[in-house]
C-alpha atoms as a PDB file:
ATOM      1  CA  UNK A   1     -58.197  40.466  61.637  1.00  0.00           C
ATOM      2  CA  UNK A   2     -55.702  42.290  59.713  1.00  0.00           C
ATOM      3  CA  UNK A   3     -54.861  42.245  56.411  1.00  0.00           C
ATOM      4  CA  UNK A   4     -51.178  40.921  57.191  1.00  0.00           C
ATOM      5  CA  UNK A   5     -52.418  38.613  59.206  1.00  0.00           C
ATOM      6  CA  UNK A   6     -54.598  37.097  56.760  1.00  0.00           C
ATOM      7  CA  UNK A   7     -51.364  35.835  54.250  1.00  0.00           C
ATOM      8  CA  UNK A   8     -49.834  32.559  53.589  1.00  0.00           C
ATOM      9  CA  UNK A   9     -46.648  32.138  54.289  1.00  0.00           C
ATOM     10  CA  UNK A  10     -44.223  32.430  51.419  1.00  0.00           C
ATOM     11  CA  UNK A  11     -42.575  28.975  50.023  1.00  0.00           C
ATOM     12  CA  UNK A  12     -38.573  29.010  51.555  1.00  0.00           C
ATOM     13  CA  UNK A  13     -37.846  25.633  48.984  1.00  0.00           C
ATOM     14  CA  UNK A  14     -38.692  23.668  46.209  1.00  0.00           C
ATOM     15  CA  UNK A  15     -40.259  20.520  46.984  1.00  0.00           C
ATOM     16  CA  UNK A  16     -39.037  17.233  46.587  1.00  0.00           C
ATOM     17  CA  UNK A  17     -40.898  16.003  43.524  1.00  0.00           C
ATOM     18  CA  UNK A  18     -40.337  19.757  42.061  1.00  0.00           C
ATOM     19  CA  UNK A  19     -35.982  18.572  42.327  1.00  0.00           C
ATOM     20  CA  UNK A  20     -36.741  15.832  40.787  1.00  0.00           C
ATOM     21  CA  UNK A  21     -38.812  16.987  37.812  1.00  0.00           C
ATOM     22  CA  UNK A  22     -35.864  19.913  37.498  1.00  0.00           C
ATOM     23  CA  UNK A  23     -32.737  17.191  37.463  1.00  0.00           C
ATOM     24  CA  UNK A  24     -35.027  14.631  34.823  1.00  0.00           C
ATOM     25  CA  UNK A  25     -35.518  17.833  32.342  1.00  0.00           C
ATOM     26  CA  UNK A  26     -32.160  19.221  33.043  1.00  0.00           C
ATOM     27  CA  UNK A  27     -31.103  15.196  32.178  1.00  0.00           C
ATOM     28  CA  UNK A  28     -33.221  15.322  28.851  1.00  0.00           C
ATOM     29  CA  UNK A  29     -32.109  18.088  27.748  1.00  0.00           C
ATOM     30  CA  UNK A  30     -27.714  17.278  27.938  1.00  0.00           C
ATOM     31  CA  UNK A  31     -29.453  13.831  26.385  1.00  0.00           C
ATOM     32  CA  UNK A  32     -30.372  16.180  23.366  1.00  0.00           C
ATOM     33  CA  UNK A  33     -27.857  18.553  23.337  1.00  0.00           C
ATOM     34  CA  UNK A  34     -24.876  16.526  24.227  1.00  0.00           C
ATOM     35  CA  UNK A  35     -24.570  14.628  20.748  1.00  0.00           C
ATOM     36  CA  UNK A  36     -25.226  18.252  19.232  1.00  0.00           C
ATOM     37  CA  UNK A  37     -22.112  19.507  20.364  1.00  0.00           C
ATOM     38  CA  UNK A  38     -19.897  16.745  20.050  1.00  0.00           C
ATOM     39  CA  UNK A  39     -21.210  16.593  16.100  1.00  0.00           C
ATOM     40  CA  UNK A  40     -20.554  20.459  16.368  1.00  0.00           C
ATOM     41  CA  UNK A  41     -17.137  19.886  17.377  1.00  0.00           C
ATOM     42  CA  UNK A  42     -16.410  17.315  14.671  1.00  0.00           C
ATOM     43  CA  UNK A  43     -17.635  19.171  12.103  1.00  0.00           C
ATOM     44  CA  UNK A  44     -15.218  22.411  13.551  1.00  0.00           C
ATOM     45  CA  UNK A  45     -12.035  19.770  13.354  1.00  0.00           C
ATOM     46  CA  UNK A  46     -13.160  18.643  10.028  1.00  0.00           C
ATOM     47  CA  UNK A  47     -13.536  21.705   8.676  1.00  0.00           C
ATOM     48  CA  UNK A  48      -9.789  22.949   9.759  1.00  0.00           C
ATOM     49  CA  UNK A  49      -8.663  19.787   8.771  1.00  0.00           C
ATOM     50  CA  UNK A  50      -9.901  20.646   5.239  1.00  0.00           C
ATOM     51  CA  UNK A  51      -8.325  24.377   5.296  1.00  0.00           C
ATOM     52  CA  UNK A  52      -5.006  22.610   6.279  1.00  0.00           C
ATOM     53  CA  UNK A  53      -5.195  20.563   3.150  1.00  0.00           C
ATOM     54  CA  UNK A  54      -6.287  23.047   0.742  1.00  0.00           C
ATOM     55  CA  UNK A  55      -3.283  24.962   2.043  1.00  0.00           C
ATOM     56  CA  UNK A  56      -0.558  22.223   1.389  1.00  0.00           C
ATOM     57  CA  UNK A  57      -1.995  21.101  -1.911  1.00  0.00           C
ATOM     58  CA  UNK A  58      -2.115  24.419  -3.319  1.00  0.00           C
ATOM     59  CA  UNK A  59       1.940  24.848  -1.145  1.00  0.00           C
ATOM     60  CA  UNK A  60       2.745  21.225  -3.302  1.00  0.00           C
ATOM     61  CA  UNK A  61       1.596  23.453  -6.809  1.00  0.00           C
ATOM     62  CA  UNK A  62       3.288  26.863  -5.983  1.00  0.00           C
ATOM     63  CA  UNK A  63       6.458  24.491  -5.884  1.00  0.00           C
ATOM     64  CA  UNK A  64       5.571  23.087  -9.307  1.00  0.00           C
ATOM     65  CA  UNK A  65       5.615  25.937 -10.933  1.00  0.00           C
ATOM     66  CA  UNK A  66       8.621  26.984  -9.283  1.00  0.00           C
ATOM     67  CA  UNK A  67      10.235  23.593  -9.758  1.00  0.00           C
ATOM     68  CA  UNK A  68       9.866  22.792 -13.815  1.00  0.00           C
ATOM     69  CA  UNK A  69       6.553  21.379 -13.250  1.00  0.00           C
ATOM     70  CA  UNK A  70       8.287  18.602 -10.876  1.00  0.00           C
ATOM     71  CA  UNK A  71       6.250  17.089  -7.583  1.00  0.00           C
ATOM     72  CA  UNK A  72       8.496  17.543  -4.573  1.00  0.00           C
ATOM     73  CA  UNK A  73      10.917  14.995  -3.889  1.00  0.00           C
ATOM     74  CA  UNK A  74      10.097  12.640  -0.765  1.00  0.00           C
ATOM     75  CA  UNK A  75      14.082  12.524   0.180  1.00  0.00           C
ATOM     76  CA  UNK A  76      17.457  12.348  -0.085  1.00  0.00           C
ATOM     77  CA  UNK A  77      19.001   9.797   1.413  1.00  0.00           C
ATOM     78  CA  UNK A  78      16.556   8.051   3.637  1.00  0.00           C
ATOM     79  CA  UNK A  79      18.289   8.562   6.884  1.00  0.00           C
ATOM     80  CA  UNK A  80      15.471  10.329   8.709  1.00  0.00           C
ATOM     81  CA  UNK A  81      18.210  13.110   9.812  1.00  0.00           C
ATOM     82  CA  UNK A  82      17.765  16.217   8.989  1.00  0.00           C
ATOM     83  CA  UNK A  83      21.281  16.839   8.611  1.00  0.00           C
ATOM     84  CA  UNK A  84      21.288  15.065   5.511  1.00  0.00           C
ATOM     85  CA  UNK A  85      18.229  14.163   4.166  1.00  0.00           C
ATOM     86  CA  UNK A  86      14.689  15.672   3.525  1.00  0.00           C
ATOM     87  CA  UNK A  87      10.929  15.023   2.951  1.00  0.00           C
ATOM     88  CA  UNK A  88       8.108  16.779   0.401  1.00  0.00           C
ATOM     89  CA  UNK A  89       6.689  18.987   3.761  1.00  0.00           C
ATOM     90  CA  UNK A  90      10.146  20.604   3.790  1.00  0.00           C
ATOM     91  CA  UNK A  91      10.326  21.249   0.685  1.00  0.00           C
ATOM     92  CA  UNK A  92       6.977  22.839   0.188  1.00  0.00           C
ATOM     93  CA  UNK A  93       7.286  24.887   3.315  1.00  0.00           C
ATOM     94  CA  UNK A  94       8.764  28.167   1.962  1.00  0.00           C
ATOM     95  CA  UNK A  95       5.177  28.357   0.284  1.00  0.00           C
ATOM     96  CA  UNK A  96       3.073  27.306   3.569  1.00  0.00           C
ATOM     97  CA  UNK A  97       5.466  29.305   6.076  1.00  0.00           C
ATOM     98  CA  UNK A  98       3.179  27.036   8.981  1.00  0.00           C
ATOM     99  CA  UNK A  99       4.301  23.604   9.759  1.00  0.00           C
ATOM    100  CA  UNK A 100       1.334  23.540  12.488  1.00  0.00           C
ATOM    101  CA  UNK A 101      -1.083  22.983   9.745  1.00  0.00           C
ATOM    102  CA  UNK A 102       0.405  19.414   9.054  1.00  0.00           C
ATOM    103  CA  UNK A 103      -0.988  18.135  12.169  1.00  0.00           C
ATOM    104  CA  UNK A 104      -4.755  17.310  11.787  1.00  0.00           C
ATOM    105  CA  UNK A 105      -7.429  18.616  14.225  1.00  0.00           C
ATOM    106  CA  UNK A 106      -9.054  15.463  14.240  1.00  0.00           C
ATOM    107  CA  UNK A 107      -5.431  13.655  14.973  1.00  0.00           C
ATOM    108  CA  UNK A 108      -5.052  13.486  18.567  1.00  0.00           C
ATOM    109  CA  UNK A 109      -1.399  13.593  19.022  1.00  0.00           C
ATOM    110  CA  UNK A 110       0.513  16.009  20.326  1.00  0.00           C
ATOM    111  CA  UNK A 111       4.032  17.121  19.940  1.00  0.00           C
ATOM    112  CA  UNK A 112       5.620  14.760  22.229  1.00  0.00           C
ATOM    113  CA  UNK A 113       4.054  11.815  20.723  1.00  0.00           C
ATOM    114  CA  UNK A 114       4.715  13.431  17.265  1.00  0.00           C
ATOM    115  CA  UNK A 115       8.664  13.234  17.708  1.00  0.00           C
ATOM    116  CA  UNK A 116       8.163   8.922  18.610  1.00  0.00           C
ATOM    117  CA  UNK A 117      10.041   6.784  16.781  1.00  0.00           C
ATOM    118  CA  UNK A 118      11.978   9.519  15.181  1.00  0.00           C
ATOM    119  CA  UNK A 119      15.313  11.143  16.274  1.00  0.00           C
ATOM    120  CA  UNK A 120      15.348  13.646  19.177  1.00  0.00           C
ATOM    121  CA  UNK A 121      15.120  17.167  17.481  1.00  0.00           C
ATOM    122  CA  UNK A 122      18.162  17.661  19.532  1.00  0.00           C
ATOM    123  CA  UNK A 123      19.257  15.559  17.219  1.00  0.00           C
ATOM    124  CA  UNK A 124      19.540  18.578  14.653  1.00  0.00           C
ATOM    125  CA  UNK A 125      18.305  21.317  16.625  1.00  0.00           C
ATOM    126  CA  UNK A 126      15.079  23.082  15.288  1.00  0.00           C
ATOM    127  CA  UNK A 127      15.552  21.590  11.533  1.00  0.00           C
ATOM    128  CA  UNK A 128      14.854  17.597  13.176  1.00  0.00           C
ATOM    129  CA  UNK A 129      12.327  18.802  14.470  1.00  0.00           C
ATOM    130  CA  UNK A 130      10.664  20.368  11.717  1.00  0.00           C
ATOM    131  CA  UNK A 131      11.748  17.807   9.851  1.00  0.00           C
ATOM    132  CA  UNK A 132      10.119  14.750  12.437  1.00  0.00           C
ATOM    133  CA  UNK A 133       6.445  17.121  12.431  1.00  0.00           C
ATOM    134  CA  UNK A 134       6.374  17.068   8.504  1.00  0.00           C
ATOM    135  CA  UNK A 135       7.206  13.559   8.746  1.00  0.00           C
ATOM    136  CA  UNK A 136       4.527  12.816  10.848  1.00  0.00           C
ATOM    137  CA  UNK A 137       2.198  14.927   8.290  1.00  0.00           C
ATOM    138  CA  UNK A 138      -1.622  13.811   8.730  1.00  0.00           C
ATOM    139  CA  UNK A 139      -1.745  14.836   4.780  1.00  0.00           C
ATOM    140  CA  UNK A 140       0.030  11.077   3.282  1.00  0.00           C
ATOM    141  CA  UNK A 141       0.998  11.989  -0.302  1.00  0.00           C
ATOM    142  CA  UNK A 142      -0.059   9.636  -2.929  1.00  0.00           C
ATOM    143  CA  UNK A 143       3.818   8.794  -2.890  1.00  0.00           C
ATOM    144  CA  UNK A 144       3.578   6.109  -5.809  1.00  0.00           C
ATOM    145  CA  UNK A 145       1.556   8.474  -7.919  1.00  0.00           C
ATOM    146  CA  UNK A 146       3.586  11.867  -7.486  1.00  0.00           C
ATOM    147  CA  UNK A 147       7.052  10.831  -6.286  1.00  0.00           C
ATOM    148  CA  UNK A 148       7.968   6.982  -5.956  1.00  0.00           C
ATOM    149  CA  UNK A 149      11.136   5.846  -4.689  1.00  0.00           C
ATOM    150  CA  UNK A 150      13.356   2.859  -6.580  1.00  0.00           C
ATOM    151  CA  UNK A 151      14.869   0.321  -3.790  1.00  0.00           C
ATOM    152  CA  UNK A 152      18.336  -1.058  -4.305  1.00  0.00           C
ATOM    153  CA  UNK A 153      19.806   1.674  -4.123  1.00  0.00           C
ATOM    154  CA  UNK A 154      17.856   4.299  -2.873  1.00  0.00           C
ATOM    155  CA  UNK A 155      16.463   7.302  -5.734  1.00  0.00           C
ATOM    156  CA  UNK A 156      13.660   8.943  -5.356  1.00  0.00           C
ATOM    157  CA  UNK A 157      11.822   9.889  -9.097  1.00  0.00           C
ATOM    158  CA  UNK A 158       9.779  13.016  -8.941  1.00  0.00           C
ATOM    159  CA  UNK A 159       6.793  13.354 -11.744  1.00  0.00           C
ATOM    160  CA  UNK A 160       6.026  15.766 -14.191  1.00  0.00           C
ATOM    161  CA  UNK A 161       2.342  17.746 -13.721  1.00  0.00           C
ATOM    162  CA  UNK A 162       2.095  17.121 -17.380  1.00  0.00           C
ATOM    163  CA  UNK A 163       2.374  12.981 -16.932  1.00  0.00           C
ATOM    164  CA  UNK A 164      -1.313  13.504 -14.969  1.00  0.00           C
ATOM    165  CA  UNK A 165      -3.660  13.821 -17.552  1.00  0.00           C
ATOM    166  CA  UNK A 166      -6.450  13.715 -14.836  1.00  0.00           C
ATOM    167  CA  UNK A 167      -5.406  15.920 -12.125  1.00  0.00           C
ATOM    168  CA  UNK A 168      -9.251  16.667 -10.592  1.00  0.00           C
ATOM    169  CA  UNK A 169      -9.660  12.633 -10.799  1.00  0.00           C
ATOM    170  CA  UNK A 170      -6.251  12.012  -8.826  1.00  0.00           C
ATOM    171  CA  UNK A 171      -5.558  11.655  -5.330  1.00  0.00           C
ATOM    172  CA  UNK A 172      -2.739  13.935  -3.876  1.00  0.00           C
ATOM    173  CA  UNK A 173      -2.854  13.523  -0.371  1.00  0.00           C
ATOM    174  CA  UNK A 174      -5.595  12.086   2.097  1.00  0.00           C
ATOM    175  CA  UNK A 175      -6.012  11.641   6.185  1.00  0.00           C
ATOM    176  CA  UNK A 176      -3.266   9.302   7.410  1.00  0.00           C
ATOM    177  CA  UNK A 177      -1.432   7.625  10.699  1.00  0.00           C
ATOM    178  CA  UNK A 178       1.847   6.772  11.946  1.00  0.00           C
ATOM    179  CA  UNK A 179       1.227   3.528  13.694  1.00  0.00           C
ATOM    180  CA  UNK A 180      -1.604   1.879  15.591  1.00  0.00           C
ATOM    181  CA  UNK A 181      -0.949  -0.289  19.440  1.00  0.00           C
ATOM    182  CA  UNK A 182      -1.623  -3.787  19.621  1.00  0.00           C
ATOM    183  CA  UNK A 183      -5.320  -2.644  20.108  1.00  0.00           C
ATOM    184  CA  UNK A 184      -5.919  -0.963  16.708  1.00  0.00           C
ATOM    185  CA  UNK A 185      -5.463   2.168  18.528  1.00  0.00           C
ATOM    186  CA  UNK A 186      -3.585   5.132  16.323  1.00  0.00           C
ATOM    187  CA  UNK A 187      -0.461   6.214  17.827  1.00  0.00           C
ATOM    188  CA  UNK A 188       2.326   8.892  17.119  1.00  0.00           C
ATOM    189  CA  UNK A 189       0.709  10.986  14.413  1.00  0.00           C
ATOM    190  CA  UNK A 190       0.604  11.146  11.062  1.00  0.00           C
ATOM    191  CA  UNK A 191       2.652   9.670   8.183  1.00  0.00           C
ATOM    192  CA  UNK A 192       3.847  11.846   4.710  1.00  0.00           C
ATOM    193  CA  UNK A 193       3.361   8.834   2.412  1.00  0.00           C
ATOM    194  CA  UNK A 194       0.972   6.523   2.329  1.00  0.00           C
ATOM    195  CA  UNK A 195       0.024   3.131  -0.810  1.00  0.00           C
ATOM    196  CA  UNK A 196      -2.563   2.937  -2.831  1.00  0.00           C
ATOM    197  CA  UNK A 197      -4.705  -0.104  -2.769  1.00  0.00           C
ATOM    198  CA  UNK A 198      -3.714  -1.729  -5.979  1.00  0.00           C
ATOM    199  CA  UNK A 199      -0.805  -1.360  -7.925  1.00  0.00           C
ATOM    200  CA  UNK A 200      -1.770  -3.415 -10.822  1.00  0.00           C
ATOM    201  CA  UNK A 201      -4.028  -2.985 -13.803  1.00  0.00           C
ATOM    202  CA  UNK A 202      -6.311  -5.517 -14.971  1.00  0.00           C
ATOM    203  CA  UNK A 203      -4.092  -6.678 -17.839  1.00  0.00           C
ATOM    204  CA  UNK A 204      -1.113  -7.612 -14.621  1.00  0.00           C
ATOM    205  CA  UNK A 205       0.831  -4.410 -15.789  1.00  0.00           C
ATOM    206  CA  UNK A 206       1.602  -1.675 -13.297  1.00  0.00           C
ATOM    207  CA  UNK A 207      -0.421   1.038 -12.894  1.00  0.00           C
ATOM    208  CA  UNK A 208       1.963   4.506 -12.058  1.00  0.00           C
ATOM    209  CA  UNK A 209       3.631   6.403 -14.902  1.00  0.00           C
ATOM    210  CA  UNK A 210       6.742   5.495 -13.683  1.00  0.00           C
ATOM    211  CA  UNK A 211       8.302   2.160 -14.165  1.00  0.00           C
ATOM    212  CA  UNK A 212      11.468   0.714 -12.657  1.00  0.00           C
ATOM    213  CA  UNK A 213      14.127  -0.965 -14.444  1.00  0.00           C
ATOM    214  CA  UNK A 214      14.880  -4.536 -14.498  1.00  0.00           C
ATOM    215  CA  UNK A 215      16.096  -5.660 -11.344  1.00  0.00           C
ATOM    216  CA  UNK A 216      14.879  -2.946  -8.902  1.00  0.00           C
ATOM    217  CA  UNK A 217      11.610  -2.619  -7.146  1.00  0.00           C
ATOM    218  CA  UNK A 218       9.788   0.233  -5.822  1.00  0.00           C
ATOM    219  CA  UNK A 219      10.134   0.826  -1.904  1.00  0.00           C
ATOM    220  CA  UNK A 220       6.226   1.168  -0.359  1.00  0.00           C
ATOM    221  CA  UNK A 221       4.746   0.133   2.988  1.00  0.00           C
ATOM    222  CA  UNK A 222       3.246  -3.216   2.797  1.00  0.00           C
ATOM    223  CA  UNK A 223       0.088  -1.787   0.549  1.00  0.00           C
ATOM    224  CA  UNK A 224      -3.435  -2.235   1.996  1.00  0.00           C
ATOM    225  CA  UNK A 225      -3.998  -5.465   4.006  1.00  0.00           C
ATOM    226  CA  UNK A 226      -7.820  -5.742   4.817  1.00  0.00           C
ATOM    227  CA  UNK A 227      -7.240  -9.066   6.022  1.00  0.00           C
ATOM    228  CA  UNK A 228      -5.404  -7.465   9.315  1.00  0.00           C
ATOM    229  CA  UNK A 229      -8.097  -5.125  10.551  1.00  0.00           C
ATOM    230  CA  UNK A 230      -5.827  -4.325  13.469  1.00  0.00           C
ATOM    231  CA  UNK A 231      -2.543  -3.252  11.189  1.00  0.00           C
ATOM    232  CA  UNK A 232      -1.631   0.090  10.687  1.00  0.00           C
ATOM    233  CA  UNK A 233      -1.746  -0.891   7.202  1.00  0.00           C
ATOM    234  CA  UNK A 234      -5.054  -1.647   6.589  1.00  0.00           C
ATOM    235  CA  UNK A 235      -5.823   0.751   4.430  1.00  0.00           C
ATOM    236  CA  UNK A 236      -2.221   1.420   3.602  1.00  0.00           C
ATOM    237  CA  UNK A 237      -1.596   4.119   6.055  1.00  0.00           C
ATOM    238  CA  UNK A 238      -4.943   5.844   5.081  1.00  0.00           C
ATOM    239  CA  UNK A 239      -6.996   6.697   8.491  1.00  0.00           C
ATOM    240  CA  UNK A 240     -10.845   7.808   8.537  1.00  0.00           C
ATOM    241  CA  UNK A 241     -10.254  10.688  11.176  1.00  0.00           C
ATOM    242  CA  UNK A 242     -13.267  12.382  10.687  1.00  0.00           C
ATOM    243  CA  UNK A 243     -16.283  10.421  11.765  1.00  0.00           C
ATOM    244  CA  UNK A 244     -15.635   7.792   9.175  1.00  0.00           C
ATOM    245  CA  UNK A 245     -14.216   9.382   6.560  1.00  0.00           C
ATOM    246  CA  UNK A 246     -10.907  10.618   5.440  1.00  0.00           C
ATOM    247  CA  UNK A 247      -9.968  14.356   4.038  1.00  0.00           C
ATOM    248  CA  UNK A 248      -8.552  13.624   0.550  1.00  0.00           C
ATOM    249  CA  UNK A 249      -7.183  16.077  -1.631  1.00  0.00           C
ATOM    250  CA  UNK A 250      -6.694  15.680  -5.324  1.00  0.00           C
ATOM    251  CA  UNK A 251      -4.306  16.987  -7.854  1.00  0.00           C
ATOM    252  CA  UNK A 252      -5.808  20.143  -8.922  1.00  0.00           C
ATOM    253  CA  UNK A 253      -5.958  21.111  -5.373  1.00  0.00           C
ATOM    254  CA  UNK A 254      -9.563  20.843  -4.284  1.00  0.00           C
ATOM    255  CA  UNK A 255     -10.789  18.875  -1.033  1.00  0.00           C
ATOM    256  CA  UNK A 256     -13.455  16.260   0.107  1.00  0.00           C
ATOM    257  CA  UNK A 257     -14.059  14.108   2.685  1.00  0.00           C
ATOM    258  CA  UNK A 258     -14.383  10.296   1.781  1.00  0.00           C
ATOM    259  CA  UNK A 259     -15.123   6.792   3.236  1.00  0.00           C
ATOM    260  CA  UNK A 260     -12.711   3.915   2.625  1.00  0.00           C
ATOM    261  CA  UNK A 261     -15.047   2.382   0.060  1.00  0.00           C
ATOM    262  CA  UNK A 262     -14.935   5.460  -2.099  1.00  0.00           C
ATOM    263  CA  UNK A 263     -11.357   5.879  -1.560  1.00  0.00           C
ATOM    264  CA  UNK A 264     -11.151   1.907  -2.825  1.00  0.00           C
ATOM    265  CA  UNK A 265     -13.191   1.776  -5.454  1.00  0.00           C
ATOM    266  CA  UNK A 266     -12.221   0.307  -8.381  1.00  0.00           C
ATOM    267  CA  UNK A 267      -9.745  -1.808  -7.177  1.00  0.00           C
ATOM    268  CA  UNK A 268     -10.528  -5.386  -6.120  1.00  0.00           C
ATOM    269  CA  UNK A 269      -8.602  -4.528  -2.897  1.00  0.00           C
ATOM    270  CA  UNK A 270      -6.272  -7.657  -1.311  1.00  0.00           C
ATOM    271  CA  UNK A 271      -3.713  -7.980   0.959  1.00  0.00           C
ATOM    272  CA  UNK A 272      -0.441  -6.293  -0.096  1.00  0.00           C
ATOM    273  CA  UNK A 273      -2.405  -4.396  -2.481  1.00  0.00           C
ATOM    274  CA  UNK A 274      -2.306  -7.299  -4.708  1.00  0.00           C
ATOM    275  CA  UNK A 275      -5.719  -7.004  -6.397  1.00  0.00           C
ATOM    276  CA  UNK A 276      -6.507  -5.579  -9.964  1.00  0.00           C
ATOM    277  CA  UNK A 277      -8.154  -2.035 -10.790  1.00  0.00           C
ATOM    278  CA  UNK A 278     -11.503  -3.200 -12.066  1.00  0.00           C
ATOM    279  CA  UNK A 279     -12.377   0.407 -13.180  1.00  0.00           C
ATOM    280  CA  UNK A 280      -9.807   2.717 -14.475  1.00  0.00           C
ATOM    281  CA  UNK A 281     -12.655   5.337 -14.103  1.00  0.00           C
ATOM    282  CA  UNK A 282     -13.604   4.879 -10.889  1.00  0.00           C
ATOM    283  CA  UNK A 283     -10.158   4.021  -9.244  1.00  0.00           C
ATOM    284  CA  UNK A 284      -8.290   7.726  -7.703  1.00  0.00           C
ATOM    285  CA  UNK A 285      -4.803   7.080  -7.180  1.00  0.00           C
ATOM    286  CA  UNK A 286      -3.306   6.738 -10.710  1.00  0.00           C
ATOM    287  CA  UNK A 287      -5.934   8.859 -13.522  1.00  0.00           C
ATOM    288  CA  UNK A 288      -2.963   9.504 -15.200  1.00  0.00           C
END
């Protein structure tokens, strides 16, 4: 017998159990890798998110020091048309020169949904729209802190630097939304402005530099209502886009992420933002 004659045939396949052993590693290993790259891709939106801040809180302090130490105002009249009124992104944009970088990586929403609820940026041509996508900002200034607006009528009060006596201690800007569906759902992007969650101090007086005169109020959103977990308000426009925590940037310009707790804390938070700040040390939206 010859030699060729003496070899096995050679295997065409694999078998049956072989497939099966392939597909349950090949399943074990996506299992493993899966949440890897979803964490990796989180941590990639976070971490843009964060450059996007640093860049508008260092834009909001290149227009202080052009500005005589003045925050940007939030507007001018109120209308929401850019034909006669405007909004702190705006302002700060000669110093950004990007109006992409308001809209947060982690912030689903695209242009179209961005311009909701706002007028057409036909409306204006280019300058409504520039003006709806700074509106719809994912970085919500500390409004009541930096730039507060007096109802009845309308005046918007920009702060002095100098009235912060705290600035690394003091929240600038942090994550936000626009609205939420009737499912808790965010919708439409983000907002410029967001409340703190307590205006008051423990001794019932008010806890922002700025005080307004007898017989006007200041104009805010509703303040946190933890007692609607569905609202858009909950956290008084703040939103957690990153895994549970929100991007906040502080006064002197630096950046980290934080959990609503953190971002609460000191302040015995109630709806409307009714509660007391329990510690003045502790609490970040008025170390002034």
């Amino acid at each position: 017998m010859n030699v060729r004659q003496q070899r096995r045939p050679l295997k065409s396949g694999f078998t049956l159990i072989e497939l099966l052993v392939v597909i349950a590693i090949i399943a074990i290993l996506a299992a493993i890798l899966f949440p890897v790259f979803a964490q990796a891709r989180a941590q990639a939106r976070k971490t843009s998110c964060m450059s996007n801040f640093r860049n508008q809180a260092l834009g909001i302090q290149m227009y202080i020091q052009d500005y005589d130490t003045s925050y940007p105002i939030n507007g001018y009249t109120g209308s929401y048309n850019a034909a006669d009124d405007s909004n702190w992104g705006l302002l700060v944009q000669p110093y950004i020169k990007n109006i992409q970088i308001y809209a947060c990586p982690g912030d689903p929403a695209g242009f179209n949904e961005r311009m909701l609820d706002l007028l057409p940026p036909s409306n204006a041509g280019g300058k409504q729209k520039d003006f709806n996508l700074a509106i719809k900002n994912d970085f919500g200034l500390n409004w009541q802190l930096v730039c507060p607006l007096w109802a009845g009528p309308v005046e918007y009060r920009p702060v002095q630097e100098s009235q912060l006596n705290v600035p690394a201690q003091s929240i600038l800007g942090v994550d936000c939304l626009w609205d939420r569906d009737a499912s808790g759902t965010p919708r439409a992007g983000g907002n410029n402005s967001v409340d703190p969650p307590c205006f008051n101090e423990a001794d019932g007086s008010k806890a922002f530099p700025q005080h307004a005169p007898a017989g006007r109020g200041w104009y805010w959103f509703g303040g946190w209502n933890p007692g609607s977990p569905l609202a858009w308000n909950v956290y008084g426009g703040v939103w957690p886009w990153h895994t549970a925590m929100a991007l906040t940037a502080f006064c002197d310009t630096h950046v980290k992420p934080l959990k609503i707790p953190a971002l609460a804390a000191g302040c015995d938070v109630k709806n409307g933002s009714s509660g007391f700040i329990v510690d003045k040390t502790a609490y970040l939206w008025d170390n002034w």
